[in-house]
N, C-alpha and C. Protein backbone atom coordinates (compact mmCIF):
# COMPACT_ATOMS: atom_id res chain seq x y z
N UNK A 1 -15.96 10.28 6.18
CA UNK A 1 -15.46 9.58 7.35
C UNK A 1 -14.22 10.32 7.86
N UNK A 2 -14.19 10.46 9.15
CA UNK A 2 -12.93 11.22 9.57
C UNK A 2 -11.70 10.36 9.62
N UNK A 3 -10.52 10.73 9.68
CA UNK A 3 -9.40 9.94 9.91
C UNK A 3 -9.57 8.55 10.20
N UNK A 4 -8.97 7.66 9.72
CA UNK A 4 -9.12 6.17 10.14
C UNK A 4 -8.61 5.62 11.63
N UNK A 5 -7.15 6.34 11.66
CA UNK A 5 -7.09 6.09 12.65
C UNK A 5 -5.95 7.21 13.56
N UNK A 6 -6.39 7.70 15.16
CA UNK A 6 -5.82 8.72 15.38
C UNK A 6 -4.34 8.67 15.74
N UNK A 7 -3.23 9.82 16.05
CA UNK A 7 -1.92 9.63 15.25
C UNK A 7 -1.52 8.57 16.98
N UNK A 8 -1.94 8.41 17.60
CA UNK A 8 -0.87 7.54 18.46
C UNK A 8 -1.06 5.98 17.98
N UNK A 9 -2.51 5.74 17.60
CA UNK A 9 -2.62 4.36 17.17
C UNK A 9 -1.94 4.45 16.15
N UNK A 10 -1.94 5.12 15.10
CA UNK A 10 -1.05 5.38 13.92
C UNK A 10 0.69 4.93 14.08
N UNK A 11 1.34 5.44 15.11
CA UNK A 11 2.56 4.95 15.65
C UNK A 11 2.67 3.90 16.09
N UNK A 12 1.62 3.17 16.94
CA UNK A 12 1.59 1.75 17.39
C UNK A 12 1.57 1.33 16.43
N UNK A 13 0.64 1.34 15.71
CA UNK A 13 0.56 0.31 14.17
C UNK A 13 1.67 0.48 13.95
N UNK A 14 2.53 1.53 13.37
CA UNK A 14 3.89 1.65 12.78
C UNK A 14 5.10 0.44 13.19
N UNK A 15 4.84 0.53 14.89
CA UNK A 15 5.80 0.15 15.33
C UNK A 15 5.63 -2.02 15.13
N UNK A 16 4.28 -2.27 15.30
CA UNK A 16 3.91 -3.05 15.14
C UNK A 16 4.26 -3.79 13.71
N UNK A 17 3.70 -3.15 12.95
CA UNK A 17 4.11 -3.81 11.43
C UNK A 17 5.67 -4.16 11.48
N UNK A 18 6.08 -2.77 12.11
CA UNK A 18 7.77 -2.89 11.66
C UNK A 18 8.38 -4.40 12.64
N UNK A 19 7.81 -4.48 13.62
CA UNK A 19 7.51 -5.32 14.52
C UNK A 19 7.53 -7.25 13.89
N UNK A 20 6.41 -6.88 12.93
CA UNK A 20 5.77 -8.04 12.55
C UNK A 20 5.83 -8.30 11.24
N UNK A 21 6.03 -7.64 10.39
CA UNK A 21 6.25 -7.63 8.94
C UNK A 21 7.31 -7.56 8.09
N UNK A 22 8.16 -8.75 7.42
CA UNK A 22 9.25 -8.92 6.87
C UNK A 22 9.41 -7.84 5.65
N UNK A 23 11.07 -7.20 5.89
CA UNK A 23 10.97 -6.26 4.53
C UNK A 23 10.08 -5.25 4.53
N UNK A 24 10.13 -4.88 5.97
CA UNK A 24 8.89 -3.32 5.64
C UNK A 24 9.95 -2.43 5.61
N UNK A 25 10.12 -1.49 4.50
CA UNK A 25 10.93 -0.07 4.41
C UNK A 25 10.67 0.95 5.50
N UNK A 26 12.00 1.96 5.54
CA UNK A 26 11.58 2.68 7.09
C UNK A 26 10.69 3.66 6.01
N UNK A 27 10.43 4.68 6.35
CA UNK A 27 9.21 6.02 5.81
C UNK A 27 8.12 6.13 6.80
N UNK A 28 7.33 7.42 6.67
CA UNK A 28 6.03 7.85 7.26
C UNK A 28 5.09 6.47 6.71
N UNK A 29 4.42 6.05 7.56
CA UNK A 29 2.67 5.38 7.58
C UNK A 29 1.48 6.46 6.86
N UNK A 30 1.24 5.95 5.96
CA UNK A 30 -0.19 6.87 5.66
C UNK A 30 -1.24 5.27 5.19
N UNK A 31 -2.65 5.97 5.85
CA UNK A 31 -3.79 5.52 6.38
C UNK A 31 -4.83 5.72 5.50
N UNK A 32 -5.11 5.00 4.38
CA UNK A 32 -6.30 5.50 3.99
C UNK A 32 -7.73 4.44 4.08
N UNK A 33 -9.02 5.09 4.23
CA UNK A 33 -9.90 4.10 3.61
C UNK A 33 -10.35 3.43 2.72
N UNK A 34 -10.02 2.19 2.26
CA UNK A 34 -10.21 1.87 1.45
C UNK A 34 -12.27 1.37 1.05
N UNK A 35 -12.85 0.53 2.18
CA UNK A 35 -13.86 0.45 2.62
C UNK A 35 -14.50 -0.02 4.08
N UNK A 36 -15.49 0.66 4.03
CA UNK A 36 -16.11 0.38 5.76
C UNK A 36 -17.23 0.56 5.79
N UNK A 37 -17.71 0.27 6.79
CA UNK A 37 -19.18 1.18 7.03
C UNK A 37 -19.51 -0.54 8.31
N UNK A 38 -20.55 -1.17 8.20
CA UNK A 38 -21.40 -1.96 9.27
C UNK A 38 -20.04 -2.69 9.24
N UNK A 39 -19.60 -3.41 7.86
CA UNK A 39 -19.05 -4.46 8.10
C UNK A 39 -17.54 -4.23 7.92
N UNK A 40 -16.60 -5.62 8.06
CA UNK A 40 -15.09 -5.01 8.25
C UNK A 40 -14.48 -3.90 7.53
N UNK A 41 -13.99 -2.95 8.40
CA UNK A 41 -12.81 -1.66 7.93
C UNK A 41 -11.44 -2.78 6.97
N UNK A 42 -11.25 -1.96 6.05
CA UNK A 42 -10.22 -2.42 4.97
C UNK A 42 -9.67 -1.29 4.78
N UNK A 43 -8.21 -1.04 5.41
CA UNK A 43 -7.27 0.30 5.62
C UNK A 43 -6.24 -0.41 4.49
N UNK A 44 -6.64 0.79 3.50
CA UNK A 44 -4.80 0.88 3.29
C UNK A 44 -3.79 1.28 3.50
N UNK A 45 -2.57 0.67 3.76
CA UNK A 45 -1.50 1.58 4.59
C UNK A 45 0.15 1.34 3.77
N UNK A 46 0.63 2.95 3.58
CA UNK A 46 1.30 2.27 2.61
C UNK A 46 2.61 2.87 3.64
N UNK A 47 3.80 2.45 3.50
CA UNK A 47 4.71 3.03 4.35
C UNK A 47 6.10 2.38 3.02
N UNK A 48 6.50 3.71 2.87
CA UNK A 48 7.74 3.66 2.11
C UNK A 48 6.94 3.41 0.45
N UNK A 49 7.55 2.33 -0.30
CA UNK A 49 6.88 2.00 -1.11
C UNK A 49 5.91 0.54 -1.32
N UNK A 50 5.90 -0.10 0.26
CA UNK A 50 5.43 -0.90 0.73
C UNK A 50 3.71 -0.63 0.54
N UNK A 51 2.79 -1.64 -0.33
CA UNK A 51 1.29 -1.07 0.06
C UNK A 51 1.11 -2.60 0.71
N UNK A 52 0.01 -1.88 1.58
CA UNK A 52 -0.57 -3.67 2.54
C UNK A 52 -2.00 -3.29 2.87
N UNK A 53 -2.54 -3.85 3.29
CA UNK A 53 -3.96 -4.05 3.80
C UNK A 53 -4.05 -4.17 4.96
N UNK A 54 -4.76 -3.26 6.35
CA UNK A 54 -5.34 -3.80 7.31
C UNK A 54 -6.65 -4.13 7.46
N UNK A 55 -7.29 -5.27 7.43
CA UNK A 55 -8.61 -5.43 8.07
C UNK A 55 -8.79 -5.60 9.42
N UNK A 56 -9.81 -5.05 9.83
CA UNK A 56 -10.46 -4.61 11.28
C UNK A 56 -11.80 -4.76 11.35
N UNK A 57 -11.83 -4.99 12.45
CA UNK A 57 -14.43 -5.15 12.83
C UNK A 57 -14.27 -3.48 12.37
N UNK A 58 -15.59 -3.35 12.10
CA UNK A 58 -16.33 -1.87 12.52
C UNK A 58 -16.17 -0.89 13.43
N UNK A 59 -15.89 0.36 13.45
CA UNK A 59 -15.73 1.09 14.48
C UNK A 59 -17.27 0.93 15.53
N UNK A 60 -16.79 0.91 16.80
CA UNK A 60 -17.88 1.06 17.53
C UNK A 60 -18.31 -0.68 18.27
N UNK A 61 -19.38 -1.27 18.46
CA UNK A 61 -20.21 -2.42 19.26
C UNK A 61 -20.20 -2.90 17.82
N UNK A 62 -19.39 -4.18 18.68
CA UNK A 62 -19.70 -5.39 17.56
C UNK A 62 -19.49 -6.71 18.04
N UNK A 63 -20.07 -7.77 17.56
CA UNK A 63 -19.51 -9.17 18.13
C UNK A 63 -18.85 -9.89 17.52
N UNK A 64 -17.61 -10.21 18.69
CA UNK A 64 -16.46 -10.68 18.36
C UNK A 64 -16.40 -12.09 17.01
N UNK A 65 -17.61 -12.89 17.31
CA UNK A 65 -17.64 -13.97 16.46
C UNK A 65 -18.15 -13.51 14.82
N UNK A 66 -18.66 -11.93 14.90
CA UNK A 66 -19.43 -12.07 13.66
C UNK A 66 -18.18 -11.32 13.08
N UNK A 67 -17.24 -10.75 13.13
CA UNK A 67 -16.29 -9.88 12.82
C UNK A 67 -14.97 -10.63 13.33
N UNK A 68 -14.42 -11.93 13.19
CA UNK A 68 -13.59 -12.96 13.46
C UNK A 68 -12.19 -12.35 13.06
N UNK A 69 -11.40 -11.73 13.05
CA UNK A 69 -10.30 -11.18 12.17
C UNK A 69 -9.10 -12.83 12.15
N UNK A 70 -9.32 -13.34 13.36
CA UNK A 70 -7.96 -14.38 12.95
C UNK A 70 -8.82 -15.57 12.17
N UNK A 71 -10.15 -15.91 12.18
CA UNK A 71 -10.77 -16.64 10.80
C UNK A 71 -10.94 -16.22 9.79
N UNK A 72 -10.73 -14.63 9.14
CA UNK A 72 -10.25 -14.17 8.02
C UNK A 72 -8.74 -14.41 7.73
N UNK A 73 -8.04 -14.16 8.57
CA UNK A 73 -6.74 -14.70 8.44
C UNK A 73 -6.09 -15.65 8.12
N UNK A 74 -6.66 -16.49 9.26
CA UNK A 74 -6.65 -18.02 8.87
C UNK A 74 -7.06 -18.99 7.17
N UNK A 75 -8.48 -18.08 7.31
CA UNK A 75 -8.64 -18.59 5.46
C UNK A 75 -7.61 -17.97 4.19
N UNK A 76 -7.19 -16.90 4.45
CA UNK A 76 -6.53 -16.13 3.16
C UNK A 76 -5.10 -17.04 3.57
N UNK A 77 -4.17 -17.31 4.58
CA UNK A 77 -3.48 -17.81 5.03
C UNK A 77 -3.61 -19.47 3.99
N UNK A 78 -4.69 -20.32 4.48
CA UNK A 78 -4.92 -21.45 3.93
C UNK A 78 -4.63 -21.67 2.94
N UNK A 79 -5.09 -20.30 1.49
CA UNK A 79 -5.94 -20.84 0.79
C UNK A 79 -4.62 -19.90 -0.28
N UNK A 80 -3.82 -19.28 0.49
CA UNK A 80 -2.82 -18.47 -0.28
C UNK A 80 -2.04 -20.35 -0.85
N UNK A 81 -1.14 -19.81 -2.57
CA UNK A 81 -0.56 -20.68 -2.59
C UNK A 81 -1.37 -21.94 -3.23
N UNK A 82 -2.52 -21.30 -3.39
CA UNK A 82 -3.49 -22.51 -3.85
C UNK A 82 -4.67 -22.22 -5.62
N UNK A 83 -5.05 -22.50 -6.24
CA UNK A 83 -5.71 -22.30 -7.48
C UNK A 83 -6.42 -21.27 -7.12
N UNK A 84 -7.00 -20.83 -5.94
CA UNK A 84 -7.66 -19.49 -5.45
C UNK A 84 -6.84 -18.30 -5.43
N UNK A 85 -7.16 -17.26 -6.16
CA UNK A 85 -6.03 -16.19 -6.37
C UNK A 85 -6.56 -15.29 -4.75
N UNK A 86 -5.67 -15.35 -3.64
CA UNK A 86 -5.67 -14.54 -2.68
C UNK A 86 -4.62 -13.99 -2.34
N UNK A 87 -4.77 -12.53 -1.77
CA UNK A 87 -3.62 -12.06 -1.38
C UNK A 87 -2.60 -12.49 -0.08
N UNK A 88 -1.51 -12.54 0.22
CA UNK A 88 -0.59 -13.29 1.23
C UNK A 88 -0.98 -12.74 2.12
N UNK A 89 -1.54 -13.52 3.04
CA UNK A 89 -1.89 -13.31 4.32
C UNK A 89 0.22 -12.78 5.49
N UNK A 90 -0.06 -11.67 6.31
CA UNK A 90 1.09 -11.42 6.62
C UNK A 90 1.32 -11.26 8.19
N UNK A 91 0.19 -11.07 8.84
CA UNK A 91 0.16 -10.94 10.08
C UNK A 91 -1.54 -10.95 10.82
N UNK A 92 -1.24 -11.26 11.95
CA UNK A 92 -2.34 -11.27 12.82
C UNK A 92 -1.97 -10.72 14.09
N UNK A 93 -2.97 -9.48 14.35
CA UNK A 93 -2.59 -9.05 15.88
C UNK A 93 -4.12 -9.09 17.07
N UNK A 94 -4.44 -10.01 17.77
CA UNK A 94 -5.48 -9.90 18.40
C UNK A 94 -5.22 -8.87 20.05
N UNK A 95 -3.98 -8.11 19.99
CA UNK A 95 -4.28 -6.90 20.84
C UNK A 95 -4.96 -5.71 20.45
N UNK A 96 -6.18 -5.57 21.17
CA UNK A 96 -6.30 -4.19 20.79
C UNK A 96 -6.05 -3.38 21.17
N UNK A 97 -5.12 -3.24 21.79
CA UNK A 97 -3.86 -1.93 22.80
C UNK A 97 -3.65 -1.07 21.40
N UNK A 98 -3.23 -2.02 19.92
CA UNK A 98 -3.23 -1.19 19.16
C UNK A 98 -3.60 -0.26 18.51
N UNK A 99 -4.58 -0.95 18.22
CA UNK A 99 -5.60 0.10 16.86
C UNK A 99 -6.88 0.05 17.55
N UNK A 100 -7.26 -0.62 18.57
CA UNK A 100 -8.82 -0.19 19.06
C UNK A 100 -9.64 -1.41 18.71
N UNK A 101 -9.03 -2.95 18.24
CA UNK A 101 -9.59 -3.67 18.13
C UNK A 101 -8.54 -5.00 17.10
N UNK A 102 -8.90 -6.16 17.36
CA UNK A 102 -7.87 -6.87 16.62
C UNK A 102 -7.71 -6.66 15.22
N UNK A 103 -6.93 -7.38 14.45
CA UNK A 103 -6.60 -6.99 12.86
C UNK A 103 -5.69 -8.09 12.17
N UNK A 104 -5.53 -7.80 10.99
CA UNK A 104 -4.75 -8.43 10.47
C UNK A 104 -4.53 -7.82 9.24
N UNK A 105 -3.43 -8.21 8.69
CA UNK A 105 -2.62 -7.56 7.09
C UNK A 105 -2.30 -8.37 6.66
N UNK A 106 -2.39 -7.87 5.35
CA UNK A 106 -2.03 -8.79 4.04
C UNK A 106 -1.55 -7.72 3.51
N UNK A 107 -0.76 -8.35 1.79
CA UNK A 107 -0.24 -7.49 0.87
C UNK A 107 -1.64 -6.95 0.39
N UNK A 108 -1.47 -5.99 -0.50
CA UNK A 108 -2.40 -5.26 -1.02
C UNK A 108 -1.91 -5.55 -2.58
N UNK A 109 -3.14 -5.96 -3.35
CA UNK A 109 -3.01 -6.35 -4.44
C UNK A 109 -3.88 -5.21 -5.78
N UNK A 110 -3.15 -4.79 -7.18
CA UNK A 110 -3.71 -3.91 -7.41
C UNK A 110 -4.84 -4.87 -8.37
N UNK A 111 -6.24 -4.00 -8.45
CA UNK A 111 -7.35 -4.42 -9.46
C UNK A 111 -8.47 -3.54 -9.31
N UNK A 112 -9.68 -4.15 -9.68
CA UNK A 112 -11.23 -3.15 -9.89
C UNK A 112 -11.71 -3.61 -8.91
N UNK A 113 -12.11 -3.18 -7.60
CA UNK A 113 -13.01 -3.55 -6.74
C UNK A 113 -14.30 -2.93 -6.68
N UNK A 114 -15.00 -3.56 -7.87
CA UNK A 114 -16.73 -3.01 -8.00
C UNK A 114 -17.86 -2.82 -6.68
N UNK A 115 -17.25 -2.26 -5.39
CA UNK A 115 -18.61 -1.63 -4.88
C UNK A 115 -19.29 -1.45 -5.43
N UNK A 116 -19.51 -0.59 -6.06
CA UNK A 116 -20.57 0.86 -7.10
C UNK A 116 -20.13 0.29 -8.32
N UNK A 117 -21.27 0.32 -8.98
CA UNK A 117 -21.47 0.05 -10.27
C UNK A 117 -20.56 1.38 -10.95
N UNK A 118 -20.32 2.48 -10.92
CA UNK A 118 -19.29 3.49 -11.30
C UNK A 118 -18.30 3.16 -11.52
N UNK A 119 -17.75 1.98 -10.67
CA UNK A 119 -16.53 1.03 -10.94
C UNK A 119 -15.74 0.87 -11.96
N UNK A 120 -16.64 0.55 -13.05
CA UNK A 120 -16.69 -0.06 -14.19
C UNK A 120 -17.04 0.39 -15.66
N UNK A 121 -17.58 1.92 -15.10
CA UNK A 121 -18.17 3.02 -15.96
C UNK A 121 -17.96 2.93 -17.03
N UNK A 122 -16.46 3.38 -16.96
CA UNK A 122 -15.54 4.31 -17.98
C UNK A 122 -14.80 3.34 -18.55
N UNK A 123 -14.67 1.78 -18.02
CA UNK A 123 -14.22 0.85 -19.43
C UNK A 123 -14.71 0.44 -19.87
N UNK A 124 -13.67 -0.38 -20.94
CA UNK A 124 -14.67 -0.55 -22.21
C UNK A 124 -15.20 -1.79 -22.40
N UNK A 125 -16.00 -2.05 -23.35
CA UNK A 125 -16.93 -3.60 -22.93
C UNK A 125 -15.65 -4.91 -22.98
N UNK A 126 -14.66 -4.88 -23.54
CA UNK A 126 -13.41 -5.94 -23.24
C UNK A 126 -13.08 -6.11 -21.83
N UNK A 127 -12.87 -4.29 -21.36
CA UNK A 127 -12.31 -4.81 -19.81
C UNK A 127 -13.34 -5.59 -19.31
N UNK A 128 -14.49 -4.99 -19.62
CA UNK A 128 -15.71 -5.42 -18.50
C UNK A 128 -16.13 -6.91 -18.85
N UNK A 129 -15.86 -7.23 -20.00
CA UNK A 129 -16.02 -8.46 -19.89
C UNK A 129 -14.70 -9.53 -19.39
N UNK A 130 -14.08 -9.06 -19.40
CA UNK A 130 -12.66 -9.28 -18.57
C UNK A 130 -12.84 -9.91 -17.04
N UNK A 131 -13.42 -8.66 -16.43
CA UNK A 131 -13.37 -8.71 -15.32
C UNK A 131 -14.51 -9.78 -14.68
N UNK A 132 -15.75 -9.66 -16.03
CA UNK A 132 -16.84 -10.60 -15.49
C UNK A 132 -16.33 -12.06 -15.65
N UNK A 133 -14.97 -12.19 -16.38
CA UNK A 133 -14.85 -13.78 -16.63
C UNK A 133 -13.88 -14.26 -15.62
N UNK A 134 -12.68 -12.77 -15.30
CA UNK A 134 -11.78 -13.77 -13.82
C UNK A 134 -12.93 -13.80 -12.93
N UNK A 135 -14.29 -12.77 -12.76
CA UNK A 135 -15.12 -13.25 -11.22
C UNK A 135 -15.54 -14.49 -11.80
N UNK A 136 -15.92 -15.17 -12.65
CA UNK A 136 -17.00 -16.27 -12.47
C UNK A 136 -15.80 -16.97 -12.62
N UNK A 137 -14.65 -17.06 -12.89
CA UNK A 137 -13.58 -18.22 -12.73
C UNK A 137 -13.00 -18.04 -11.00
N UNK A 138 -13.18 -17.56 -10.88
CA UNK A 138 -12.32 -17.51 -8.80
C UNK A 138 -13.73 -18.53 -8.49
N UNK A 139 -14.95 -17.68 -8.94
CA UNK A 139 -16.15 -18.31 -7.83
C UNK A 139 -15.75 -19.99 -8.54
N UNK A 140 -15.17 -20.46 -9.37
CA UNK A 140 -15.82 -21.65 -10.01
C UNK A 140 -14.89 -22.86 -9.09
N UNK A 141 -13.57 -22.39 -8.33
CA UNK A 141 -12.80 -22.46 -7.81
C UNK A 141 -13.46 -23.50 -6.30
């Protein structure tokens, strides 16, 4: 995938977060993918020693209701603060002057995010059973 996003949206975002986000350190913005493809873009963006999350629709034609960014918001928002372990919802921007489409950020939280079964390869049957017991305790939630 080429660049996430090109360097002027890159500065808007900058200016934006700094804009909208309590306690953001000054430093360069760097952009990476975390995952994408049909369904929502999940950018990580770390600036200073600050890491956060942007989610975004799909690059390209999409509909607005199936790719909702302020009803993702809204739920992590809700549900932060509650027996559901979610990350702090931190902002919502429905201009897309910015980045090419609305968004929203949260903190970025560290763990195993099993796309690919590779995920999980290289630990050992403790982690992995680890990890299979916080998923079936969030879902039980």
């Amino acid at each position: 995938m080429t660049a996430p996003l090109d360097p002027e949206a890159e500065a808007r975002l900058r200016t934006w977060l700094a804009d909208h986000v309590d306690d953001l350190p000054d430093g360069d913005l760097d952009v990476e993918v975390v995952s994408g493809g049909s369904s929502n873009l999940t950018l990580g963006v770390t600036v200073g020693d600050r890491r956060l999350i942007v989610r975004r629709p799909p690059i390209g034609h999409f509909l607005p209701t199936a790719h909702d960014m302020g009803r993702e918001h809204r739920v992590y928002a809700a549900l932060h603060g509650t027996d559901v372990p979610v990350p702090r919802a931190l902002g919502l921007c429905e201009d897309e002057a910015v980045i090419g489409a609305p968004f929203y950020v949260m903190e970025r939280l560290v763990g195993v995010v099993p796309h690919d079964p590779g995920a999980l390869a290289g630990a050992d049957a403790a982690t992995n059973a680890a990890c299979a017991e916080d998923y079936v305790q969030v879902l039980g939630h």
